[in-house]
N, C-alpha and C. Protein backbone atom coordinates (compact mmCIF):
# COMPACT_ATOMS: atom_id res chain seq x y z
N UNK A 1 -83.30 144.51 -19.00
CA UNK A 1 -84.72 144.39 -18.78
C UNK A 1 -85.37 143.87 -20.05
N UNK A 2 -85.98 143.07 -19.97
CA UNK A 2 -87.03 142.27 -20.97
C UNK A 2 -88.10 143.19 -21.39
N UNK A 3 -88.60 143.25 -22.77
CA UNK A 3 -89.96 144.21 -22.68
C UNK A 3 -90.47 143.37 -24.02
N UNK A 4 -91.66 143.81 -23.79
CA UNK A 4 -92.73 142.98 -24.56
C UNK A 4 -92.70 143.96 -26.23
N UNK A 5 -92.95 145.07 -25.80
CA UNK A 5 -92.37 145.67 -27.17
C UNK A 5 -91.83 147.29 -26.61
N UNK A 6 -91.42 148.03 -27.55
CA UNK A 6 -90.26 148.66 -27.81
C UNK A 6 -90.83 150.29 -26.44
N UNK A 7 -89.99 150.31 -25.10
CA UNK A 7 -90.54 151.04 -24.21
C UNK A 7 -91.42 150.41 -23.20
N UNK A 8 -91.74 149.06 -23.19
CA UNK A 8 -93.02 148.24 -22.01
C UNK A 8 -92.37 147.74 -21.57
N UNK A 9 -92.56 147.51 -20.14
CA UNK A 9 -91.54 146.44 -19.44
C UNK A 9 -92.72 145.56 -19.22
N UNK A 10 -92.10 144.28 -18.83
CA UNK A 10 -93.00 143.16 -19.08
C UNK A 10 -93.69 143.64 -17.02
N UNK A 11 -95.28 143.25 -17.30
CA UNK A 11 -95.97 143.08 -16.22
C UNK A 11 -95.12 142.47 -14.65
N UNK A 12 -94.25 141.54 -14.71
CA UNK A 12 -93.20 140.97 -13.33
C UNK A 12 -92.84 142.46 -13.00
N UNK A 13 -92.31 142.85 -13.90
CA UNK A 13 -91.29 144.46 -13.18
C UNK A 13 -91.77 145.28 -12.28
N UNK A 14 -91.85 145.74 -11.40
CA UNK A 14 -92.72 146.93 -10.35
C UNK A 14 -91.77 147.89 -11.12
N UNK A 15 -92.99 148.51 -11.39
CA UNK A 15 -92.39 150.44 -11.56
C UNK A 15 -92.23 151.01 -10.35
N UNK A 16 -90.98 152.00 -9.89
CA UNK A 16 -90.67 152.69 -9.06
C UNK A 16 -91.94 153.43 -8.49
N UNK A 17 -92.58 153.29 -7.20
CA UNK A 17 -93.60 154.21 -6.81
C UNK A 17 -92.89 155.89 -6.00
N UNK A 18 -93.52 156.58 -6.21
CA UNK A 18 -93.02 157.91 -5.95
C UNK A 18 -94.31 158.53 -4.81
N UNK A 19 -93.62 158.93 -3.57
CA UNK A 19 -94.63 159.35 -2.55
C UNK A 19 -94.64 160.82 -2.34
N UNK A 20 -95.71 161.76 -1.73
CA UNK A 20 -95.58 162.76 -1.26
C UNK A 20 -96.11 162.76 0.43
N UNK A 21 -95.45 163.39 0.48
CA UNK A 21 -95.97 164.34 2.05
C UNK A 21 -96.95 165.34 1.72
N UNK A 22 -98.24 164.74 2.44
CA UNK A 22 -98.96 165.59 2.40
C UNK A 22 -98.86 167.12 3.55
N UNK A 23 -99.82 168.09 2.80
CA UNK A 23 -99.87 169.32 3.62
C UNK A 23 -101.22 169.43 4.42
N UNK A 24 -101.41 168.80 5.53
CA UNK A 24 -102.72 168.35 6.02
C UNK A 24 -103.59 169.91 6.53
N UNK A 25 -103.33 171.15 6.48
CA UNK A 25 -103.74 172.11 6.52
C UNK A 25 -104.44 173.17 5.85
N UNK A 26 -103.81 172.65 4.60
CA UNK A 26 -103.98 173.15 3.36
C UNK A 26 -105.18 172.66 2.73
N UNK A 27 -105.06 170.95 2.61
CA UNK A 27 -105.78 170.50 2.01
C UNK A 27 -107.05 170.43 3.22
N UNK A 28 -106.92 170.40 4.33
CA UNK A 28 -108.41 171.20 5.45
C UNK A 28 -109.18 172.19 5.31
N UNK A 29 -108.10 173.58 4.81
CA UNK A 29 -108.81 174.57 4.27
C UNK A 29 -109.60 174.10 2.68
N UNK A 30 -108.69 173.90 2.18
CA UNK A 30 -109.38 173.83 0.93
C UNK A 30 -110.94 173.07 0.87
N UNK A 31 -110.52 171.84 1.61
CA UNK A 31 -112.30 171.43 1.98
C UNK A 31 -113.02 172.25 2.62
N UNK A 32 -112.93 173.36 3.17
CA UNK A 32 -113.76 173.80 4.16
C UNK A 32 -114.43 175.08 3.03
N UNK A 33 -113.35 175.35 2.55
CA UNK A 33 -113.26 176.87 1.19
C UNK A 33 -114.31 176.25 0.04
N UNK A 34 -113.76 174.76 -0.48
CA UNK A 34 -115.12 174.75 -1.48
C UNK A 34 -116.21 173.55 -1.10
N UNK A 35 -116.23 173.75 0.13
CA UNK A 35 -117.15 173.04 0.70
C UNK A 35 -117.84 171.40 0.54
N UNK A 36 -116.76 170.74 0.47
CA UNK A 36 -116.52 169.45 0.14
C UNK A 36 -116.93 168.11 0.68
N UNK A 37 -117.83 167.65 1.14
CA UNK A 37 -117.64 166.57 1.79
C UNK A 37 -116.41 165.40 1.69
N UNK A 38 -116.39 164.98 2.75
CA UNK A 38 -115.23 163.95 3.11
C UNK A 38 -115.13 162.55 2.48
N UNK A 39 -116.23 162.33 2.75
CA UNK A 39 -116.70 160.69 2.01
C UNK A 39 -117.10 160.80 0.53
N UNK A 40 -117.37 162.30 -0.35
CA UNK A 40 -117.57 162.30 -1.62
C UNK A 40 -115.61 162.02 -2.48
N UNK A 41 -114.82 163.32 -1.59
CA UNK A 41 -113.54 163.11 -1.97
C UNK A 41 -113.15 161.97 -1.70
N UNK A 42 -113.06 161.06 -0.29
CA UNK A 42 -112.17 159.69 -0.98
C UNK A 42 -112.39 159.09 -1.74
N UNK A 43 -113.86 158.62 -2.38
CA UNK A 43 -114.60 157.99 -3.51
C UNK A 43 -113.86 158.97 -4.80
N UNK A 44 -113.62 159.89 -5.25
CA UNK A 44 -113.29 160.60 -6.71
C UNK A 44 -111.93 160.00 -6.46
N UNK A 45 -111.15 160.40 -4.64
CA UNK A 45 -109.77 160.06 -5.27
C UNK A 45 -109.49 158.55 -5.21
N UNK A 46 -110.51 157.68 -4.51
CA UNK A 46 -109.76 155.94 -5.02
C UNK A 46 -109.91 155.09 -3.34
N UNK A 47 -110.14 156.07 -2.31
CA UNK A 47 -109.53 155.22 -1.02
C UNK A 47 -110.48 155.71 -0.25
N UNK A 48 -110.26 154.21 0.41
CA UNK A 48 -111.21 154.35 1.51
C UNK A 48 -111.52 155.40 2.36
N UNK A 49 -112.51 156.25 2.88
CA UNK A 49 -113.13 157.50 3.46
C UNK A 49 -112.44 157.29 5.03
N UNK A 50 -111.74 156.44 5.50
CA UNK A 50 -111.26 155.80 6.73
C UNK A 50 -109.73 156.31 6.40
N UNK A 51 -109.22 156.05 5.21
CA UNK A 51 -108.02 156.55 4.69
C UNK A 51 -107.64 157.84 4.91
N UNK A 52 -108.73 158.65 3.85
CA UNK A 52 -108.48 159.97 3.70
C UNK A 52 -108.90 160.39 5.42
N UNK A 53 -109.22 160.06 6.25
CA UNK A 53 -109.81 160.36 7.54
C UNK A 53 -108.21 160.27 8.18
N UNK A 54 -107.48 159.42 7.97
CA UNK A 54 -105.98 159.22 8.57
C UNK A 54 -104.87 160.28 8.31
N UNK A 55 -105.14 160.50 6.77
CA UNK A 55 -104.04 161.21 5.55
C UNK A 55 -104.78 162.93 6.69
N UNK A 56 -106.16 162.96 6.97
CA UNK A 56 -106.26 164.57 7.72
C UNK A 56 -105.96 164.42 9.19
N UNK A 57 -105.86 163.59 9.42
CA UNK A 57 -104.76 163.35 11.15
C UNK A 57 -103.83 163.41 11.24
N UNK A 58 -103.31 163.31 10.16
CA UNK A 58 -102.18 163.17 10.28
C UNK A 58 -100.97 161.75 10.58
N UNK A 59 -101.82 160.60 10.59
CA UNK A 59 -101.26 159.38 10.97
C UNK A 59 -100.84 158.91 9.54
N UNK A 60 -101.48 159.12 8.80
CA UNK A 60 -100.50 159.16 7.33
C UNK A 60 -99.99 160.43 6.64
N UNK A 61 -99.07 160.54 6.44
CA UNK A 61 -98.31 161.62 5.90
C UNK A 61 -98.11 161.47 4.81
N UNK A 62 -97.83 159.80 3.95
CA UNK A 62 -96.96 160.09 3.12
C UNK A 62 -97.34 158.66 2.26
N UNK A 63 -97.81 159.28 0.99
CA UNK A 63 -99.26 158.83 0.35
C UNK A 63 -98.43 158.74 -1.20
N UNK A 64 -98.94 157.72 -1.46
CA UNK A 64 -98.64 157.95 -3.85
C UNK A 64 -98.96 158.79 -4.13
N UNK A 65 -97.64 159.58 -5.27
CA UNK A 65 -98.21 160.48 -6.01
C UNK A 65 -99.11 160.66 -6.82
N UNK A 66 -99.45 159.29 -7.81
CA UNK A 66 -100.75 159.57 -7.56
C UNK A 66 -101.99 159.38 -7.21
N UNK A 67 -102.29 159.16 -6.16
CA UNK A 67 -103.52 159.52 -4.98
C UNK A 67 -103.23 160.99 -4.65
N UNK A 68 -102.15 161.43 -4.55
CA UNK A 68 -101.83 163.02 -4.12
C UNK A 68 -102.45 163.57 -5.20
N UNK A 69 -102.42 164.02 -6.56
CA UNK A 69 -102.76 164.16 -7.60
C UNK A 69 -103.86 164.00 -8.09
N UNK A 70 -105.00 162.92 -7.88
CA UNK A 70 -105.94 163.04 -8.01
C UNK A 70 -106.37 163.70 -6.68
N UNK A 71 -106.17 163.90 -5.88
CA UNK A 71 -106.81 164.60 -4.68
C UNK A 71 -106.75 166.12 -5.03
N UNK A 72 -105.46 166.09 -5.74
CA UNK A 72 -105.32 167.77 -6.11
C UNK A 72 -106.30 168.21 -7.09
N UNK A 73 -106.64 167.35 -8.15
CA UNK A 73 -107.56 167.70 -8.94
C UNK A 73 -108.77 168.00 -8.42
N UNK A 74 -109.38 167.15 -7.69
CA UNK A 74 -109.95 167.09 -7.14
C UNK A 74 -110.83 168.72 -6.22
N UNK A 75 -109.44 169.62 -5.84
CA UNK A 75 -109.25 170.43 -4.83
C UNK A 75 -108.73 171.32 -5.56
N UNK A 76 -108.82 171.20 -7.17
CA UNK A 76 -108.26 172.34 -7.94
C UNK A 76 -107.36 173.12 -8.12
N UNK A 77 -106.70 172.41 -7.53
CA UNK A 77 -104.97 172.94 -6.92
C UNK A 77 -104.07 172.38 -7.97
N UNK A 78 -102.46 172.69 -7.59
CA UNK A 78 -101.50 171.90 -8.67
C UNK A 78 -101.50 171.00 -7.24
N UNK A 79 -100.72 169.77 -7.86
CA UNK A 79 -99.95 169.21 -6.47
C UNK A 79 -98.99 169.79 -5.65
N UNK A 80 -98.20 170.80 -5.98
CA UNK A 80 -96.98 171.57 -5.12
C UNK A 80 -98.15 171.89 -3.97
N UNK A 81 -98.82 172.55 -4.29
CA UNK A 81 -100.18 173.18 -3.17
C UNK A 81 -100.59 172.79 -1.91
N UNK A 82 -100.68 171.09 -2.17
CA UNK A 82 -100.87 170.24 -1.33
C UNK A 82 -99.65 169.37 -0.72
N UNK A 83 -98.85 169.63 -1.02
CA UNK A 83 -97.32 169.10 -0.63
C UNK A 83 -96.62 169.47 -0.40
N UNK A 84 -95.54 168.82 0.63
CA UNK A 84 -94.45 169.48 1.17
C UNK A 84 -93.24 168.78 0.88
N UNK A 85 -92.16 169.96 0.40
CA UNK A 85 -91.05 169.35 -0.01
C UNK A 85 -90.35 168.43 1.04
N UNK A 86 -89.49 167.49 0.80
CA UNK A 86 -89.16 166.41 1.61
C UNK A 86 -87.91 167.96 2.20
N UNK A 87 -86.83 168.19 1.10
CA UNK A 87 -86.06 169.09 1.64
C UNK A 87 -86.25 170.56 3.43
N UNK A 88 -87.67 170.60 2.59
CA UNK A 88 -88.51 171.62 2.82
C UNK A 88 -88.79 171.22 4.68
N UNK A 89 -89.27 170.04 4.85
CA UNK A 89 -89.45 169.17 5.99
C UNK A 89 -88.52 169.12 6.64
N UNK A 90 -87.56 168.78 6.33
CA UNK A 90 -86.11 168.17 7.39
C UNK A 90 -85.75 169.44 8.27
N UNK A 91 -86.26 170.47 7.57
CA UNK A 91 -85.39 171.94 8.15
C UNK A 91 -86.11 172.18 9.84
């Protein structure tokens, strides 16, 4: 791998993206617990209010870690909180 200096990979390279499964129940309560609007959270975490409307349907499950992560901040949680282990799933 080529790098521009010592640890950077040059801009061509895609860094590995890393996804989670969200816990669409959890993170329901939690909006409801600190009383959150819907369209304020997708704006803090980055995506469209149509998005986060999918990610609580459930038609998306399985989102960047971090968009998961800022959502957790967000919701004052760690990320484990809001996520479900892939292992955890299959069972």
């Amino acid at each position: 791998m080529k790098v521009l200096s010592p640890g950077l990979p040059l801009a061509s390279e895609p860094t590995p993206a890393t996804w989670v499964h969200l816990h669409v129940d959890e993170i329901e309560r939690l909006l409801r617990v600190l009383d959150l609007k819907r369209w304020w959270v997708s704006e803090m975490t980055g995506v469209h209010k149509t998005t986060l409307r999918r990610w609580l349907q459930g038609k998306i499950y399985k989102v960047r870690s971090y968009r998961a992560a800022a959502l957790a901040r967000i919701l004052e949680v760690q990320l484990c909180e809001i996520s479900i282990d892939d292992k955890r799933q299959q069972t």
